[in-house]
PDB file of N, CA and C in Angstrom:
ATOM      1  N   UNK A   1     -13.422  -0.767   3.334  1.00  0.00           N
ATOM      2  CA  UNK A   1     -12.078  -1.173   2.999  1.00  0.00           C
ATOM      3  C   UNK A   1     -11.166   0.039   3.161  1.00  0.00           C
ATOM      4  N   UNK A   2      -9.984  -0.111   3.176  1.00  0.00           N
ATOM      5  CA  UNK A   2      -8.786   0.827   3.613  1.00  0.00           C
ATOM      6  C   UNK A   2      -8.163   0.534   2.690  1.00  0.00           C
ATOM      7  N   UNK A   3      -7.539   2.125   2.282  1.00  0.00           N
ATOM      8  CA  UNK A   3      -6.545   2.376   1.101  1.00  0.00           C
ATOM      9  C   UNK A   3      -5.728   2.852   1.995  1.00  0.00           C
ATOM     10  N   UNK A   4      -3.909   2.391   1.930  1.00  0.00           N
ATOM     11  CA  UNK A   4      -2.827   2.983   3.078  1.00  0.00           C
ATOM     12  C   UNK A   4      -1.721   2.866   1.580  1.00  0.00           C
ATOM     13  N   UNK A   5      -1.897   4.245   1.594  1.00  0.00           N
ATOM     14  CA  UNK A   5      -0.245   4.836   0.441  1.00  0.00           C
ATOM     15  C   UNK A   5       0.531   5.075   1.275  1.00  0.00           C
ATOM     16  N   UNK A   6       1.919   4.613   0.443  1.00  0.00           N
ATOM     17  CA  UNK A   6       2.946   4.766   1.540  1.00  0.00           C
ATOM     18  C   UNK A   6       4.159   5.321   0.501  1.00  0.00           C
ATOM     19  N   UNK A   7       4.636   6.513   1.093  1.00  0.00           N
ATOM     20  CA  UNK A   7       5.450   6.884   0.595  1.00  0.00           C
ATOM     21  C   UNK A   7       7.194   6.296   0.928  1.00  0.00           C
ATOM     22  N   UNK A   8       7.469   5.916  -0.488  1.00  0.00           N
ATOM     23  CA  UNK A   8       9.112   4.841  -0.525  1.00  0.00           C
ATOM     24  C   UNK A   8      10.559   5.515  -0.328  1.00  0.00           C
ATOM     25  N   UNK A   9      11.264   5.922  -0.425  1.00  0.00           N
ATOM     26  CA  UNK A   9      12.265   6.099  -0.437  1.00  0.00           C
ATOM     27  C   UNK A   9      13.686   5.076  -0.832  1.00  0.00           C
ATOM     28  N   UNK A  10      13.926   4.986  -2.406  1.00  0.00           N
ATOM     29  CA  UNK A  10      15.189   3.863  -2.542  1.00  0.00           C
ATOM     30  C   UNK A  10      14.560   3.172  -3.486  1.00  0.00           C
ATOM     31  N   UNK A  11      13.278   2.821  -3.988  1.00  0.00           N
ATOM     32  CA  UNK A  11      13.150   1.920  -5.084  1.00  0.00           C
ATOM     33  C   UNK A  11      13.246   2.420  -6.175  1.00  0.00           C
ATOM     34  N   UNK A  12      14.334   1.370  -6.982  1.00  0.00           N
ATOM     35  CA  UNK A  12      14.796   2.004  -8.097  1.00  0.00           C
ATOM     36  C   UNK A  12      14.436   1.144  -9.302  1.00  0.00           C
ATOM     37  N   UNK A  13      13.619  -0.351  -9.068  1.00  0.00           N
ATOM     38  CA  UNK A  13      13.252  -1.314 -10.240  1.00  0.00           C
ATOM     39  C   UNK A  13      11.906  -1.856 -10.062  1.00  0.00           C
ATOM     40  N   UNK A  14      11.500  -2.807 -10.758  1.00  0.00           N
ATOM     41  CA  UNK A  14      10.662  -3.839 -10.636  1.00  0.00           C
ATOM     42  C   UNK A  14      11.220  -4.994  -9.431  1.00  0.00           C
ATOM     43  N   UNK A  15      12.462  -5.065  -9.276  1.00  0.00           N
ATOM     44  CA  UNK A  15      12.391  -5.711  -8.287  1.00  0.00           C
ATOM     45  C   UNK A  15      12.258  -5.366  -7.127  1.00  0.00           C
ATOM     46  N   UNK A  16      12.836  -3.960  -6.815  1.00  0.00           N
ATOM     47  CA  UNK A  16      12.910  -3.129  -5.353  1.00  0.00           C
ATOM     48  C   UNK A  16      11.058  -3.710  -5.205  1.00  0.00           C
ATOM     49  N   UNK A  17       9.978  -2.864  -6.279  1.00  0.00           N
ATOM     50  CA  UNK A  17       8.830  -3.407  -5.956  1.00  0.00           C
ATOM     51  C   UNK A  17       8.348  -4.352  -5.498  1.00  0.00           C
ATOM     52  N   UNK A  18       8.794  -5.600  -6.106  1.00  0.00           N
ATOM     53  CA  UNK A  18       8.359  -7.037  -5.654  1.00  0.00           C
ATOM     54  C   UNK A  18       8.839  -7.160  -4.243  1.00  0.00           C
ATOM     55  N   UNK A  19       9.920  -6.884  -3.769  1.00  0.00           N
ATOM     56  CA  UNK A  19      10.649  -6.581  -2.423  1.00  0.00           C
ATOM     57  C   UNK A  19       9.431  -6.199  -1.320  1.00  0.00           C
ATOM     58  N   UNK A  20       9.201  -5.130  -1.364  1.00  0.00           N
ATOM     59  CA  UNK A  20       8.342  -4.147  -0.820  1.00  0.00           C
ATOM     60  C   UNK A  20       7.209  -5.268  -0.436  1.00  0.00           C
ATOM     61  N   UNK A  21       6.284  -5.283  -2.390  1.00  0.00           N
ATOM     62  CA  UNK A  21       5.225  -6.184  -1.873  1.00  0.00           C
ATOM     63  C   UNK A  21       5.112  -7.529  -1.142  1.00  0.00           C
ATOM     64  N   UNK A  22       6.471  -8.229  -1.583  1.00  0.00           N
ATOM     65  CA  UNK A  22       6.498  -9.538  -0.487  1.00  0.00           C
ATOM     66  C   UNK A  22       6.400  -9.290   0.711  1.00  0.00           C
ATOM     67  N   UNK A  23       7.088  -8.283   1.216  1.00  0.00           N
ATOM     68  CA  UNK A  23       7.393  -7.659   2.770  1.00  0.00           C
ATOM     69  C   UNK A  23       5.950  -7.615   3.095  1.00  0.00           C
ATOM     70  N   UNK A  24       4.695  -6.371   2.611  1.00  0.00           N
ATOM     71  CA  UNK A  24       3.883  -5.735   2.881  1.00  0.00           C
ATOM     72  C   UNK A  24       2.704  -7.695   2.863  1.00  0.00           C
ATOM     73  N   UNK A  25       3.041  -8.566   1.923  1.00  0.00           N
ATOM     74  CA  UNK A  25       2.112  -9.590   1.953  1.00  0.00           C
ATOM     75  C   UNK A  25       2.537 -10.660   2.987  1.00  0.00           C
ATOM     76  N   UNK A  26       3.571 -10.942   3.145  1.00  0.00           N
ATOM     77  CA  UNK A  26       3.955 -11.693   4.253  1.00  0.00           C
ATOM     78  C   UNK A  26       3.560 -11.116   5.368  1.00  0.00           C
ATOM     79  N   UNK A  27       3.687 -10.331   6.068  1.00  0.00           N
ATOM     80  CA  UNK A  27       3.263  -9.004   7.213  1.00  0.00           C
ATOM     81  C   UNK A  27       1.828  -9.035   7.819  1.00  0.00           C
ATOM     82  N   UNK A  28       1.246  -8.907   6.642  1.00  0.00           N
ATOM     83  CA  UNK A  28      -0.533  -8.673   6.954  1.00  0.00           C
ATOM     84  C   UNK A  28      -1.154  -9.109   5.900  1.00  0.00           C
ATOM     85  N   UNK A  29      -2.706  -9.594   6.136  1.00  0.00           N
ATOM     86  CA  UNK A  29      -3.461 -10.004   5.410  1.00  0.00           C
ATOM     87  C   UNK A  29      -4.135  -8.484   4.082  1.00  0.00           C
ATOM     88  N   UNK A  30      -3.605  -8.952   3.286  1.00  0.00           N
ATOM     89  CA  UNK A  30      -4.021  -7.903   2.483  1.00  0.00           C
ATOM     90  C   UNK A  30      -4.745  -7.954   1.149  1.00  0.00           C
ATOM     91  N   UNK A  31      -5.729  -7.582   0.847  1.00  0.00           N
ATOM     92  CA  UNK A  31      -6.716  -7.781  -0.779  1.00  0.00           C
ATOM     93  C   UNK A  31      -5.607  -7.242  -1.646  1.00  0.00           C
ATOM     94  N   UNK A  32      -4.981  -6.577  -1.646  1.00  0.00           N
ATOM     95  CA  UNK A  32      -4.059  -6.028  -2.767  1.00  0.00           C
ATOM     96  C   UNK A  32      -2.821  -5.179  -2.854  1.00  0.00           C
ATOM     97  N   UNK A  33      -2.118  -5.588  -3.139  1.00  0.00           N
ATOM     98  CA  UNK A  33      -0.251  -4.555  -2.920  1.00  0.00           C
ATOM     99  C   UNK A  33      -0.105  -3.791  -4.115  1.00  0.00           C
ATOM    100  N   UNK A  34       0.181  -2.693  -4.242  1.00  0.00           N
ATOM    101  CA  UNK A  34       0.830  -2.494  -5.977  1.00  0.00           C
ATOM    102  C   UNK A  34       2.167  -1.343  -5.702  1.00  0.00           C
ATOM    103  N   UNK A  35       3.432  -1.449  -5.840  1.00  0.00           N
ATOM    104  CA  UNK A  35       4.134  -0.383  -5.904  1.00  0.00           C
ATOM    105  C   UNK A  35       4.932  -0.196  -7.103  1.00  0.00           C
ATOM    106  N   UNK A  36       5.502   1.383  -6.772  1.00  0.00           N
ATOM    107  CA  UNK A  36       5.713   1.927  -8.085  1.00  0.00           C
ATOM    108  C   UNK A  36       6.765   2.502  -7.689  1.00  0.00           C
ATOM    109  N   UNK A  37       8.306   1.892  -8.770  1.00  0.00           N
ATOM    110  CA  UNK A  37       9.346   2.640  -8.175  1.00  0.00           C
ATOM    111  C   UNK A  37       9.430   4.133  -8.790  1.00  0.00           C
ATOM    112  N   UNK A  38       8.775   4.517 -10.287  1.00  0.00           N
ATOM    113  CA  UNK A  38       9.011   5.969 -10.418  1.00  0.00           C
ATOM    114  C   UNK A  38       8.425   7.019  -9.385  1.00  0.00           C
ATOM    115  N   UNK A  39       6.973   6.421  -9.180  1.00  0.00           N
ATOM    116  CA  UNK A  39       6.479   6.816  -7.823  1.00  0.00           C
ATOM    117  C   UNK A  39       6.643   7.319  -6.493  1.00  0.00           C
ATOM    118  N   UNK A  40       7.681   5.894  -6.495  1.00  0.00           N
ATOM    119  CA  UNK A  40       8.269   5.806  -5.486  1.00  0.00           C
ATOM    120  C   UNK A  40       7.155   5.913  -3.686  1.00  0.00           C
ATOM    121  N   UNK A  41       6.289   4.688  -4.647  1.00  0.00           N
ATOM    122  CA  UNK A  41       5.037   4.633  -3.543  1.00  0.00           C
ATOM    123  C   UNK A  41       4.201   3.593  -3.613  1.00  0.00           C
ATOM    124  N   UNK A  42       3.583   2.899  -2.643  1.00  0.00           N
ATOM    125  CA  UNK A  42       3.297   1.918  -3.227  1.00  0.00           C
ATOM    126  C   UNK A  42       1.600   1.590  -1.762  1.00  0.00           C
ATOM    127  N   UNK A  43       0.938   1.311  -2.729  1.00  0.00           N
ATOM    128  CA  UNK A  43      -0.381   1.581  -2.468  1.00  0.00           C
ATOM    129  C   UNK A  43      -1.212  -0.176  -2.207  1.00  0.00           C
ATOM    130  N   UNK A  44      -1.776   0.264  -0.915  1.00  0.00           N
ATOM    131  CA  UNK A  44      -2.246  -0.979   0.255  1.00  0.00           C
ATOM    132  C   UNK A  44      -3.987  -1.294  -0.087  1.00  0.00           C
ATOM    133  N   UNK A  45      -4.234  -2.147  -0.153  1.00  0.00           N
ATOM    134  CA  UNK A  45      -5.974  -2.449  -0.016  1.00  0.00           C
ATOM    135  C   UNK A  45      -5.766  -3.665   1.218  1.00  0.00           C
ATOM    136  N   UNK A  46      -7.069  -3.018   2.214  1.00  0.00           N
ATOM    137  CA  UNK A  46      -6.836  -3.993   3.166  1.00  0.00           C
ATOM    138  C   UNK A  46      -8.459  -3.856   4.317  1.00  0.00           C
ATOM    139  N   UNK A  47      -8.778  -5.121   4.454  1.00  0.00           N
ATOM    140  CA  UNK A  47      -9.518  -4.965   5.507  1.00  0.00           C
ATOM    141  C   UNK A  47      -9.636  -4.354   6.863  1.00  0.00           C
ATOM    142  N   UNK A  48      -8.527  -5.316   6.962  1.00  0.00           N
ATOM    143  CA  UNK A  48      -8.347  -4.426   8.264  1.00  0.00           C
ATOM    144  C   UNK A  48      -6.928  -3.533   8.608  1.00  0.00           C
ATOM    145  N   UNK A  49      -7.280  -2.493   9.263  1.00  0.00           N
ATOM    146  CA  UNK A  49      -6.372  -1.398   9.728  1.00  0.00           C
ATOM    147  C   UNK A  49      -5.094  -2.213   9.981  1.00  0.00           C
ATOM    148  N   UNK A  50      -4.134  -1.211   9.641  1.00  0.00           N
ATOM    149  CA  UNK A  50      -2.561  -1.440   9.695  1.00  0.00           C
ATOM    150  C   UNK A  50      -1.910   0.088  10.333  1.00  0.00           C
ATOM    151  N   UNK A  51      -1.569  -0.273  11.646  1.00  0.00           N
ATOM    152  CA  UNK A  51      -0.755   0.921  12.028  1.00  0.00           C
ATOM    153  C   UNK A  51       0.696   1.199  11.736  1.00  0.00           C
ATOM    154  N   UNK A  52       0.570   2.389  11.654  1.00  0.00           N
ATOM    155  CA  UNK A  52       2.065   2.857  11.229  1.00  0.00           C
ATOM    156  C   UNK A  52       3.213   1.987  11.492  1.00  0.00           C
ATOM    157  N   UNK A  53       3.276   2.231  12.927  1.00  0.00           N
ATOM    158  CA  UNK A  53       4.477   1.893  13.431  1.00  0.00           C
ATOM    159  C   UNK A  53       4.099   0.057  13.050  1.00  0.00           C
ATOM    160  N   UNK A  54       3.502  -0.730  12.687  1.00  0.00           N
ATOM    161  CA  UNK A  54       3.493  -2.119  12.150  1.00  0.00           C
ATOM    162  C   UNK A  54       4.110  -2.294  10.830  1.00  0.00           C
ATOM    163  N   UNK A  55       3.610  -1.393   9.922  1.00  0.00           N
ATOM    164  CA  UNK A  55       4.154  -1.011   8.902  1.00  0.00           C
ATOM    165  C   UNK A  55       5.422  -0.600   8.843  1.00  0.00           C
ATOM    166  N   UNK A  56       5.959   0.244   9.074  1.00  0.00           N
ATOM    167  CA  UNK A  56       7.086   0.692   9.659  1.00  0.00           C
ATOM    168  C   UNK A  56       8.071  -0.245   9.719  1.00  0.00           C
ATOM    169  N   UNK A  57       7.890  -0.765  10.492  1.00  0.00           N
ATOM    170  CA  UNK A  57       8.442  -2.373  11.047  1.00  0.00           C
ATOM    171  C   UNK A  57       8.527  -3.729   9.883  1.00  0.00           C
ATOM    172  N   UNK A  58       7.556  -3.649   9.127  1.00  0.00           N
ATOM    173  CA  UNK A  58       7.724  -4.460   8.310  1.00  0.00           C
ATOM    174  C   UNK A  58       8.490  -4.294   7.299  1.00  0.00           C
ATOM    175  N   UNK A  59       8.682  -2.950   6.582  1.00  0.00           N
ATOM    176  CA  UNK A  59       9.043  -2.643   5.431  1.00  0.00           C
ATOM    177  C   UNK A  59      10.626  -2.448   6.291  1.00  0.00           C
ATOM    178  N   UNK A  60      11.342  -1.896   7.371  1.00  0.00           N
ATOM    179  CA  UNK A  60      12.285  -1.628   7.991  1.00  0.00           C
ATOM    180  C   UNK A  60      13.032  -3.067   7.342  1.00  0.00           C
ATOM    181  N   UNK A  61      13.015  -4.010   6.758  1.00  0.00           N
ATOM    182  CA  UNK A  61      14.020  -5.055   7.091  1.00  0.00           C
ATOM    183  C   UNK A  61      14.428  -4.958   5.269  1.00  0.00           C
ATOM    184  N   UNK A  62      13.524  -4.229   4.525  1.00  0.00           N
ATOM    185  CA  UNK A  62      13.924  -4.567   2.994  1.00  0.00           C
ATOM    186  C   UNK A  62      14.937  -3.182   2.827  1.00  0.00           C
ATOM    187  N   UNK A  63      15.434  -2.312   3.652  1.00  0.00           N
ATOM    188  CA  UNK A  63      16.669  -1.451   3.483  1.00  0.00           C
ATOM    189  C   UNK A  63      15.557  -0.065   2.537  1.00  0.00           C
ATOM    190  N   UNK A  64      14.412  -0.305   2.479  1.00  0.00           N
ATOM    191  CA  UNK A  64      13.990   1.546   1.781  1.00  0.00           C
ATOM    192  C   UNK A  64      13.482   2.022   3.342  1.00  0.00           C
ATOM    193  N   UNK A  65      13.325   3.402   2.454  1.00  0.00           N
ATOM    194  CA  UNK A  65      13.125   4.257   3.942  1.00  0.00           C
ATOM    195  C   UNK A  65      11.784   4.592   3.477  1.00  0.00           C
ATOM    196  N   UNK A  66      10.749   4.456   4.635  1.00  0.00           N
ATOM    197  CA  UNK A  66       9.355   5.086   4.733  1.00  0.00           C
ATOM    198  C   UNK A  66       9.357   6.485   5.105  1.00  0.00           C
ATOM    199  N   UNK A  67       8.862   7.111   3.929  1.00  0.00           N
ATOM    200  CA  UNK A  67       8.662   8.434   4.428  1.00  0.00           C
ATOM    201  C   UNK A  67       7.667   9.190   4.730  1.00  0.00           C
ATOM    202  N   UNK A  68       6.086   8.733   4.387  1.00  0.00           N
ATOM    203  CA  UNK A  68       5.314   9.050   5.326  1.00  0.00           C
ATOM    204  C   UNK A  68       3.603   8.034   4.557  1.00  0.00           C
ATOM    205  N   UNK A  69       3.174   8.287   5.321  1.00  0.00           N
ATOM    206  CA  UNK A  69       2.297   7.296   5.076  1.00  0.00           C
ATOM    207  C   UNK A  69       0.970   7.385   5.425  1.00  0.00           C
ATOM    208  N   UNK A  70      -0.337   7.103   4.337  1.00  0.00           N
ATOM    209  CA  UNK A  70      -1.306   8.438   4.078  1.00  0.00           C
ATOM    210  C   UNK A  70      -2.701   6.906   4.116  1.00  0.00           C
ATOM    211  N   UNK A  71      -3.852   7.211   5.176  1.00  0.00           N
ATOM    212  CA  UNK A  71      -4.561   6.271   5.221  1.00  0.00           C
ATOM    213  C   UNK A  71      -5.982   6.924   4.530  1.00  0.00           C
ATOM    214  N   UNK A  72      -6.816   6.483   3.907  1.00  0.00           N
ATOM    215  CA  UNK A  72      -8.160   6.365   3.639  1.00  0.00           C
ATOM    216  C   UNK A  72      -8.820   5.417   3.448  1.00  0.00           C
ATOM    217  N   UNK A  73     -10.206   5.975   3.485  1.00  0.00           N
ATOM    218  CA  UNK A  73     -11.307   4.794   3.080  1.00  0.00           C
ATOM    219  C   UNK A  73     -11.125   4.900   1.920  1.00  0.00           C
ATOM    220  N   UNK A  74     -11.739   3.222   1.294  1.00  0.00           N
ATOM    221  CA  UNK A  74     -11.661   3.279  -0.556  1.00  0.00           C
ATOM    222  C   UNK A  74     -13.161   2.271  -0.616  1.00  0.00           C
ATOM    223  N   UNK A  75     -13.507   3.251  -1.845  1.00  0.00           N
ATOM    224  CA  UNK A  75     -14.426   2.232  -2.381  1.00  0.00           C
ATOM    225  C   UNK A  75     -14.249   2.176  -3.766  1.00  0.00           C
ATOM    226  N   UNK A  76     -14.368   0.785  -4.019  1.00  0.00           N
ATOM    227  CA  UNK A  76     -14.225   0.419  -5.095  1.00  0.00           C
ATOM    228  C   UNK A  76     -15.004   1.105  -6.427  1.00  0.00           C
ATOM    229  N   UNK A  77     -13.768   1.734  -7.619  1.00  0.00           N
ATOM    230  CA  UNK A  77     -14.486   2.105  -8.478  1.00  0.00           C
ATOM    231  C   UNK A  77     -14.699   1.405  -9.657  1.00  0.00           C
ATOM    232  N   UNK A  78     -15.799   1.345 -10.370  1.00  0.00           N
ATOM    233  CA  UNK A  78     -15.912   0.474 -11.439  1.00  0.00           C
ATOM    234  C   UNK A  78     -17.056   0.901 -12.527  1.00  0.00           C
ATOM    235  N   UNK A  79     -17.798   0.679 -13.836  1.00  0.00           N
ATOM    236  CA  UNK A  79     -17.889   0.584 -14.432  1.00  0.00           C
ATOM    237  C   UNK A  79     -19.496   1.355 -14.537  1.00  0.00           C
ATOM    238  N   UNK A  80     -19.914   0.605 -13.264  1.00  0.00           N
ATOM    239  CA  UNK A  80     -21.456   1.001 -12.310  1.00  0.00           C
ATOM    240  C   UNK A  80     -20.845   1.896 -11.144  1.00  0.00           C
ATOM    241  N   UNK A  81     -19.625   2.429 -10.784  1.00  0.00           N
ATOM    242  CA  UNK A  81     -19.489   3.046  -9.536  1.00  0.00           C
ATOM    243  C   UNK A  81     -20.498   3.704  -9.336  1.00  0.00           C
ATOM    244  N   UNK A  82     -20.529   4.293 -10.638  1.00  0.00           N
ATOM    245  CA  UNK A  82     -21.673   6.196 -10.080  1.00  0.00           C
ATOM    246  C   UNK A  82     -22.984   5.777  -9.396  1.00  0.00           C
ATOM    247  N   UNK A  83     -23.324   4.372  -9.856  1.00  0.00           N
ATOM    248  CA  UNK A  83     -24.955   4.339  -9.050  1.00  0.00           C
ATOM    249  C   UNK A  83     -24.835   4.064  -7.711  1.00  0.00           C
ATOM    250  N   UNK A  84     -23.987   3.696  -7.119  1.00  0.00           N
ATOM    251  CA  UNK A  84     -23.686   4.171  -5.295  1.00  0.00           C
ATOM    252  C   UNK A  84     -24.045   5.081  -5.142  1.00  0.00           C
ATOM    253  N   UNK A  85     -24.221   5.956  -5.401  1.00  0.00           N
ATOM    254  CA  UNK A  85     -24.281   7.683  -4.701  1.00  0.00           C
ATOM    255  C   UNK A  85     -25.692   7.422  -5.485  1.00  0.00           C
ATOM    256  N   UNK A  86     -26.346   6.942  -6.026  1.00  0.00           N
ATOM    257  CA  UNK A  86     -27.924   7.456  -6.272  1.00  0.00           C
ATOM    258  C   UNK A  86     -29.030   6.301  -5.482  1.00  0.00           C
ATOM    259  N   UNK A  87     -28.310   5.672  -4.715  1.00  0.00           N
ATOM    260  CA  UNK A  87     -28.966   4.948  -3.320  1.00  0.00           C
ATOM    261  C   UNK A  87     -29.770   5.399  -2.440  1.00  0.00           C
TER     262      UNK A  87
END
């Protein structure tokens, strides 16, 4: 799975957020949206890869500015995480 943080520029509420995440869920198929206007960032779970410039493009129509935008792998942490690594 893919974790894609994206740094916001302009969100100033709970709604700027909801904004964002409608944009980012309408756009692409995604397991999970969450943004944060103190943050001012708002963080992607997704199967499959999302390129920049798609992204870019999507969020371009809700008026914040993307300012840069940071991809990794994620694995899920939880409760049992630690026994992954003793596999």
């Amino acid at each position: 799975m893919n974790q894609i943080t994206v740094k916001i520029d302009g969100m100033m509420c709970g709604m700027c957020e909801s904004h964002v995440n409608d944009a980012i869920r309408r756009a692409f198929p995604v397991k999970k949206v969450t943004s944060s206007h103190t943050k001012g960032e708002t963080v992607i779970l997704t199967e499959k890869d999302v390129s920049e410039a798609e992204l870019r493009a999507a969020l371009e129509p809700t008026g914040y500015q993307v300012l840069w935008i940071r991809k990794e792998t994620y694995e899920k942490k939880g409760l049992l995480g630690f026994l992954k690594g003793n596999k």
